[in-house]
C-alpha atoms as a PDB file:
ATOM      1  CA  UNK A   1      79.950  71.974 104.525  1.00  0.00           C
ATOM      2  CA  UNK A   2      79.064  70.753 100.404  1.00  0.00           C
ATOM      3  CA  UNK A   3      82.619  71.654  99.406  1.00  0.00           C
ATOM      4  CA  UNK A   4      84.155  70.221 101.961  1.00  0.00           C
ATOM      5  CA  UNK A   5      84.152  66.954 100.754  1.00  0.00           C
ATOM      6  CA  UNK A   6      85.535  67.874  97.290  1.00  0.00           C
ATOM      7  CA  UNK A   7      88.396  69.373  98.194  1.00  0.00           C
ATOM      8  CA  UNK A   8      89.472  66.945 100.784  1.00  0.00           C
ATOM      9  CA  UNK A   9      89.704  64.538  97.376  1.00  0.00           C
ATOM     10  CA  UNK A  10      93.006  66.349  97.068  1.00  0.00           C
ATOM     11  CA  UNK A  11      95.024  64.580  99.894  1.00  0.00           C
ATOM     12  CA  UNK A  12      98.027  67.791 100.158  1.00  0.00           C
ATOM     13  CA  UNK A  13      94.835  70.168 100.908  1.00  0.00           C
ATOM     14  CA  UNK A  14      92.686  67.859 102.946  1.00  0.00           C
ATOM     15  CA  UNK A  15      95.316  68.406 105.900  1.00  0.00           C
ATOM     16  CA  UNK A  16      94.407  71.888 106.168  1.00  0.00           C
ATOM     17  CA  UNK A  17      90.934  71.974 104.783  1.00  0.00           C
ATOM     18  CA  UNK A  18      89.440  71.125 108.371  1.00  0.00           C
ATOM     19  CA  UNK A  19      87.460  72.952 110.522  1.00  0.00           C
ATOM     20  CA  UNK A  20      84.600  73.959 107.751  1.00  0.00           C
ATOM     21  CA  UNK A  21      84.383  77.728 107.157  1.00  0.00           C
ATOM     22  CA  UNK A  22      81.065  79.496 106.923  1.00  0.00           C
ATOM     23  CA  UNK A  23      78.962  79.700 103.242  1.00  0.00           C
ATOM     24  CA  UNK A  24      80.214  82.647 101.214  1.00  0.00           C
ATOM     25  CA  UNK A  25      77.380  85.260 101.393  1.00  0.00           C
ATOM     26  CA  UNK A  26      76.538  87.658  98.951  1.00  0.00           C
ATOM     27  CA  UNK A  27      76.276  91.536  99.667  1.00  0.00           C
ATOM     28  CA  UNK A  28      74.533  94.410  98.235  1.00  0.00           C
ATOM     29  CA  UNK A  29      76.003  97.808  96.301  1.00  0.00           C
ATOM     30  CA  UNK A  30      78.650  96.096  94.487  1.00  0.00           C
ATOM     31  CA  UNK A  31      80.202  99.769  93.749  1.00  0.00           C
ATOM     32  CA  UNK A  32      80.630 100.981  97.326  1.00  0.00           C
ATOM     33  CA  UNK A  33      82.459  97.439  97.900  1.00  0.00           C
ATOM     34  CA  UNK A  34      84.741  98.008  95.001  1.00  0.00           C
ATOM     35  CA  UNK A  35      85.957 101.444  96.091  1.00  0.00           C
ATOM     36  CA  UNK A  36      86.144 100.375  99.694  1.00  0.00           C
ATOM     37  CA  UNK A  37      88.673  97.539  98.407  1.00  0.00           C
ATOM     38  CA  UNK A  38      90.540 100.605  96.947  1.00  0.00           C
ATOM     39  CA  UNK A  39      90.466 102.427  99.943  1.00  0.00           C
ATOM     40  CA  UNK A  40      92.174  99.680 101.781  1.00  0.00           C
ATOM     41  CA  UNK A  41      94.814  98.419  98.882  1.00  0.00           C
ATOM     42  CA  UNK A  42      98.263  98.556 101.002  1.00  0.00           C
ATOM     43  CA  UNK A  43      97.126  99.415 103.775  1.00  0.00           C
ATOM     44  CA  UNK A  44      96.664  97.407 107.571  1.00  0.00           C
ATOM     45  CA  UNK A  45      93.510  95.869 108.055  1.00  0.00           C
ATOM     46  CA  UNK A  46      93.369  98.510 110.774  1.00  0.00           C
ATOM     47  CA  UNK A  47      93.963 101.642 108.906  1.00  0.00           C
ATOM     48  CA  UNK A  48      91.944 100.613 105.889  1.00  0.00           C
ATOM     49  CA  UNK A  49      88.795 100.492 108.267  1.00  0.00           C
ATOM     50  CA  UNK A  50      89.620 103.475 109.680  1.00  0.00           C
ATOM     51  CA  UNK A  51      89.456 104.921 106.352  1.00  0.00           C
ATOM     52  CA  UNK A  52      86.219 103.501 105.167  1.00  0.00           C
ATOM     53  CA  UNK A  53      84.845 104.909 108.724  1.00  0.00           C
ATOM     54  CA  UNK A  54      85.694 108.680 107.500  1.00  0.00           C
ATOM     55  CA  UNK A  55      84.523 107.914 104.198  1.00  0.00           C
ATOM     56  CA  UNK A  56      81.072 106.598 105.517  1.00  0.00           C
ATOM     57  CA  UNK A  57      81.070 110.296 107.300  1.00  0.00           C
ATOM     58  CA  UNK A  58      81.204 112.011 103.974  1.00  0.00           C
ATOM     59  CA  UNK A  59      78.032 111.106 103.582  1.00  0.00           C
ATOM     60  CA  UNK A  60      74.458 111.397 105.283  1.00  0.00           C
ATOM     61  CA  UNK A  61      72.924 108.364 103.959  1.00  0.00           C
ATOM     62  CA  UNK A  62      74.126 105.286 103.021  1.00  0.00           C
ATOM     63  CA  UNK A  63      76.738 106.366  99.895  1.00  0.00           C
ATOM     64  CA  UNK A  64      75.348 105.344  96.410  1.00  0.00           C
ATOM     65  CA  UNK A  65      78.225 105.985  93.781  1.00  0.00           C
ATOM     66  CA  UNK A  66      76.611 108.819  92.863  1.00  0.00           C
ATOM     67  CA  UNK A  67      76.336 110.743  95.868  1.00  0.00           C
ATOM     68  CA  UNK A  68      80.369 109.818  95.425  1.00  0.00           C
ATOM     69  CA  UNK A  69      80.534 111.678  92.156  1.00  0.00           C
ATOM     70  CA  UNK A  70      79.563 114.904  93.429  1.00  0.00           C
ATOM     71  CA  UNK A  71      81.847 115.099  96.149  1.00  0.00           C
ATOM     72  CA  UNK A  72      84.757 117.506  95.598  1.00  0.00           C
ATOM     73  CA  UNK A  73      87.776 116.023  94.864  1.00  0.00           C
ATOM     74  CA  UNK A  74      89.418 117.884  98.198  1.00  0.00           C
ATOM     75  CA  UNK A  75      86.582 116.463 100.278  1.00  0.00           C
ATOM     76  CA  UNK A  76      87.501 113.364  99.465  1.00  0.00           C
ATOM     77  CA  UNK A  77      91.301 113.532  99.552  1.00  0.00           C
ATOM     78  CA  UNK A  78      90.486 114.983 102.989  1.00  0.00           C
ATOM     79  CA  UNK A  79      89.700 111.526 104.830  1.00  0.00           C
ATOM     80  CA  UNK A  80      93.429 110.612 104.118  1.00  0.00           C
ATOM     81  CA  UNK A  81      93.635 109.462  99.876  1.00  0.00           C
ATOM     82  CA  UNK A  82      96.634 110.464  97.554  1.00  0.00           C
ATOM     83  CA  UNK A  83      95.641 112.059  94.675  1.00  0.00           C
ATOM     84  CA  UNK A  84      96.151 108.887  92.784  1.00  0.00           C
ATOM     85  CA  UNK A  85      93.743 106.672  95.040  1.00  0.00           C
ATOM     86  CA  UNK A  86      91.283 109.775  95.193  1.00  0.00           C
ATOM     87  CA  UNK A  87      91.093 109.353  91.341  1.00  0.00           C
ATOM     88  CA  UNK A  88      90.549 105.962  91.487  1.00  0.00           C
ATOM     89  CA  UNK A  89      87.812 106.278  93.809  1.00  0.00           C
ATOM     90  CA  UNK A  90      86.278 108.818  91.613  1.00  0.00           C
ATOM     91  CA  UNK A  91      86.741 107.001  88.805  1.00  0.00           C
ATOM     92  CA  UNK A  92      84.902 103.724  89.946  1.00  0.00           C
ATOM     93  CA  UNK A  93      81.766 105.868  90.845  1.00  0.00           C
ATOM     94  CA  UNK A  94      81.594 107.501  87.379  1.00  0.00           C
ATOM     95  CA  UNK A  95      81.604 104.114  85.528  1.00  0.00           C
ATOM     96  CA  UNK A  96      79.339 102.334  87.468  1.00  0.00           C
ATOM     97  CA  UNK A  97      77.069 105.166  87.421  1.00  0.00           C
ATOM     98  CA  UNK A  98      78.098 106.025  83.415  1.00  0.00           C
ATOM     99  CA  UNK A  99      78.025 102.552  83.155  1.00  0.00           C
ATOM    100  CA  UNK A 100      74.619 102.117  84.602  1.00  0.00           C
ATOM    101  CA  UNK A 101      75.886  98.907  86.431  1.00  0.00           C
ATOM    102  CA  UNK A 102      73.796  97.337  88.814  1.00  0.00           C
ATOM    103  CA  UNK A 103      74.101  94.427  91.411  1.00  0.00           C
ATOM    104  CA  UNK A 104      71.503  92.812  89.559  1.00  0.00           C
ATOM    105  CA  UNK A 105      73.576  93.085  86.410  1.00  0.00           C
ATOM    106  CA  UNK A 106      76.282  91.847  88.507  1.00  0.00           C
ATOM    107  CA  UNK A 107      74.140  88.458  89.415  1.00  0.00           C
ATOM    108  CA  UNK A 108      73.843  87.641  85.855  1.00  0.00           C
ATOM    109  CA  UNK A 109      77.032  87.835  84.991  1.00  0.00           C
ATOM    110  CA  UNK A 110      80.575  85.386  84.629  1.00  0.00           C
ATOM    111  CA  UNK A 111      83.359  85.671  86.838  1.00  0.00           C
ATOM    112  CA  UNK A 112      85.338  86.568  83.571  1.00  0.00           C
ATOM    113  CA  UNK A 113      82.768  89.176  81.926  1.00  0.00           C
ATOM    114  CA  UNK A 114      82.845  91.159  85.453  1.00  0.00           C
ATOM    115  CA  UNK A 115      86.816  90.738  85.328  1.00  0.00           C
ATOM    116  CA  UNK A 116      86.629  92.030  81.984  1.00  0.00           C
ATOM    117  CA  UNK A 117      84.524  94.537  82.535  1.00  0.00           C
ATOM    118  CA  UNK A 118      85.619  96.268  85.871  1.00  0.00           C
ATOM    119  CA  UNK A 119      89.397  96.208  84.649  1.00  0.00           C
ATOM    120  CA  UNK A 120      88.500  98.699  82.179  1.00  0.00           C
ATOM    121  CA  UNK A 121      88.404 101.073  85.434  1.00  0.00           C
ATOM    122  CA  UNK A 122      91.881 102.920  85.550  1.00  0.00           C
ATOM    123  CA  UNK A 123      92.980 101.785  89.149  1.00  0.00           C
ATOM    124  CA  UNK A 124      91.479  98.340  89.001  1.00  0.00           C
ATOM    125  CA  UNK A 125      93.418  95.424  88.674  1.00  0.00           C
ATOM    126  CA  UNK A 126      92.742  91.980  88.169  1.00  0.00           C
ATOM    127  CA  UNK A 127      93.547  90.932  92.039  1.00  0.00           C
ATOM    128  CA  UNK A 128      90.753  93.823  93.300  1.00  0.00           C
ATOM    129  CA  UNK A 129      88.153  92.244  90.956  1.00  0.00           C
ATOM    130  CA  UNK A 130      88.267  88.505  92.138  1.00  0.00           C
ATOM    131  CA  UNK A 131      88.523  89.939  96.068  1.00  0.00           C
ATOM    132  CA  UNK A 132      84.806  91.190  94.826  1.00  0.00           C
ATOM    133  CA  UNK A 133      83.827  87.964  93.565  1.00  0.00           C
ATOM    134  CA  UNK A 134      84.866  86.294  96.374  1.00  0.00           C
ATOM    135  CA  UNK A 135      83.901  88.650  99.186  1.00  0.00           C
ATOM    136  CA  UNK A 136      81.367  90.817  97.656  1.00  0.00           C
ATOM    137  CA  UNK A 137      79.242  89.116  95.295  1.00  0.00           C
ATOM    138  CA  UNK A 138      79.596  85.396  96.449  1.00  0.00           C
ATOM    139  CA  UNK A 139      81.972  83.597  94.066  1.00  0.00           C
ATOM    140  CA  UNK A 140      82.359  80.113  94.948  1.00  0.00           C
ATOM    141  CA  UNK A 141      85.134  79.091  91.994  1.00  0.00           C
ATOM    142  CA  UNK A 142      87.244  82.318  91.746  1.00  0.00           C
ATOM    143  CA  UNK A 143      91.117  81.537  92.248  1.00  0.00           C
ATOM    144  CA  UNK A 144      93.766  84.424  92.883  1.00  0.00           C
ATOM    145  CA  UNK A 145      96.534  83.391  91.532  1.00  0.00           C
ATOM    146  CA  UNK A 146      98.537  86.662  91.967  1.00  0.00           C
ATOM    147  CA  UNK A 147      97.584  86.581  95.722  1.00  0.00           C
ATOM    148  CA  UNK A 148     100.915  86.925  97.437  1.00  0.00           C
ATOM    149  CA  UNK A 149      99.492  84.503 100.030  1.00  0.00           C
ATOM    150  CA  UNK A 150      98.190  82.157  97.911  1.00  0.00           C
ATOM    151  CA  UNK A 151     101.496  82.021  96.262  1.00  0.00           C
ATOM    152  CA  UNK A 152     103.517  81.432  99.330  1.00  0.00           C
ATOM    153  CA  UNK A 153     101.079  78.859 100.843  1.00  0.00           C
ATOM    154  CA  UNK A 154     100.964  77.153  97.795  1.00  0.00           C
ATOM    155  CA  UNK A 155     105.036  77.200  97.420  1.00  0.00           C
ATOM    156  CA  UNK A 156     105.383  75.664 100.891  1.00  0.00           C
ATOM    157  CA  UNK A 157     102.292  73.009 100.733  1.00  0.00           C
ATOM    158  CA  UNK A 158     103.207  71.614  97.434  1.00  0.00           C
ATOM    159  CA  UNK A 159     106.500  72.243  97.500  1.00  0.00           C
ATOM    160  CA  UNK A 160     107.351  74.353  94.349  1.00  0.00           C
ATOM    161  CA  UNK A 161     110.783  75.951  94.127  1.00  0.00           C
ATOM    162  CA  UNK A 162     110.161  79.589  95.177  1.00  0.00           C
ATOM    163  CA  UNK A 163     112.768  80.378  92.926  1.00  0.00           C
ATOM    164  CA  UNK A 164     111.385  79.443  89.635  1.00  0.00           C
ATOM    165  CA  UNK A 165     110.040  82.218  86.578  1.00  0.00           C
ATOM    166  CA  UNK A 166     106.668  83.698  88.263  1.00  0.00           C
ATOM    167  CA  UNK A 167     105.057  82.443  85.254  1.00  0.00           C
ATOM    168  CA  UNK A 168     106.347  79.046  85.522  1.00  0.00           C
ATOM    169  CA  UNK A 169     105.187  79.077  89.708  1.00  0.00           C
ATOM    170  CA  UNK A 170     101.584  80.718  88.474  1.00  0.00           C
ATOM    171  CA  UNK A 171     101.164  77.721  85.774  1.00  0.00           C
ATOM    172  CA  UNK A 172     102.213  74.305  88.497  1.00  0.00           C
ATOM    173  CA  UNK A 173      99.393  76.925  90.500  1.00  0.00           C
ATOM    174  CA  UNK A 174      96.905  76.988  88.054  1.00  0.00           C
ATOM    175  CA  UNK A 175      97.234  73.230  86.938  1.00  0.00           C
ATOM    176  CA  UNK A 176      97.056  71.980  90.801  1.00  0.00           C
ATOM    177  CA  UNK A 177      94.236  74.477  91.500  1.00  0.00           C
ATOM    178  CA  UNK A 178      91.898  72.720  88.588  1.00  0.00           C
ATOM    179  CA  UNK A 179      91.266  70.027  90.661  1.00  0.00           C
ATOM    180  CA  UNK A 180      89.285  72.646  93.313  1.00  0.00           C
ATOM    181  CA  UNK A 181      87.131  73.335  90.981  1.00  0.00           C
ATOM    182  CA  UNK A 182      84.235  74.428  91.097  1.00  0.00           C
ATOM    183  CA  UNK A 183      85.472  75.490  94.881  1.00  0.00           C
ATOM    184  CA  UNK A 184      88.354  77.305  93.922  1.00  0.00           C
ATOM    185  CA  UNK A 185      87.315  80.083  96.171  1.00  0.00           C
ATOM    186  CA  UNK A 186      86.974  78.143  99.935  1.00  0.00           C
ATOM    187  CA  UNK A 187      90.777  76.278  99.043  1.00  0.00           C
ATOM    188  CA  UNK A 188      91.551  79.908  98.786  1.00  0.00           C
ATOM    189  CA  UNK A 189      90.497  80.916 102.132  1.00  0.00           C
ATOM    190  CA  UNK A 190      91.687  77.736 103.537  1.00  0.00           C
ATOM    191  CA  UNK A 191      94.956  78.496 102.421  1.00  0.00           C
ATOM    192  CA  UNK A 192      94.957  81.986 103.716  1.00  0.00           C
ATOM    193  CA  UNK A 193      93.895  80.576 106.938  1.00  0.00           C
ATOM    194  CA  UNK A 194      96.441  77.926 107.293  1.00  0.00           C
ATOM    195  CA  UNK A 195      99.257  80.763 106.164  1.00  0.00           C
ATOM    196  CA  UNK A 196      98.220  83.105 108.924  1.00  0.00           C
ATOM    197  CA  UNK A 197      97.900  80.384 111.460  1.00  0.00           C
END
């Protein structure tokens, strides 16, 4: 795998960096994605599925965002949202369709104009934005440094105090993570893998 070799330069991620994991692979309707990662925020792998199942029913096609927009609010609450993720559902279909954004808009973009762009969406944080870079449109050099996971793996791979300011924890991160570049994104799954293993 081409990145393999790069990040096996850093000997503390080379142990864990083995076997190769598939190319990232880029998907299509980059506004569907975004509101299923909302559906699922805090939620089981299991349940969030389960939700993006009743939330494919809503709809006879395939769901643009918006075909999501006209929904009732109630309809879509139905399938098992709070009124605050219904919102924030709703309100990711009215700005990409406000917005008039497009996956091919998407493709010409940077990682930090789409950051910049999609956090404008009230219920969309920084952490939803890179999973979509990552998962949804392809990403290879997109780090999550407010990953939970990433955090803890990191903390017990490179040994930094767990204890320390968050700040100070998310800068020794940031510093060590530079020399991933421009892989950021498979030392990110590798490290997710190797936490979960």
């Amino acid at each position: 795998m081409h990145y393999l070799q790069h990040l096996q330069t850093d000997d503390v991620l080379a142990h864990i960096c083995t076997p190769p994991l598939p190319a990232l692979t880029i998907q299509k309707n980059v506004g569907i994605a975004l509101i299923r990662s909302i559906l699922g925020q805090q939620l089981s792998t299991t349940v969030a599925n389960i939700l993006y199942q009743r939330f494919l029913a809503l709809f006879p096609q395939k769901p643009t965002c918006k075909a999501v927009m006209a929904l009732p609010f109630n309809t879509l609450k139905g399938i098992g949202l709070s009124n605050n993720k219904t919102q924030y559902v709703i309100n990711v279909a009215t700005f990409f369709v406000e917005q008039k954004l497009t996956d091919a808009w998407f493709n010409q973009q940077s990682n930090e104009a789409i950051v910049e762009k999609l956090t404008q969406i009230k219920g969309v944080g920084k952490w939803t934005v890179e999973m979509i870079l990552m998962f949804t449109l392809g990403r290879e050099d997109v780090f999550a440094v407010d990953d939970l996971g990433i955090q803890k793996a990191m903390c017990k791979l490179y040994q930094i105090p767990a204890d320390i300011p968050k700040k100070q924890m998310q800068l020794s991160m940031l510093e060590i993570s530079k020399q991933w570049q421009p892989f950021r994104t498979y030392a990110c799954l590798h490290l997710w893998k190797w936490k979960d293993s």
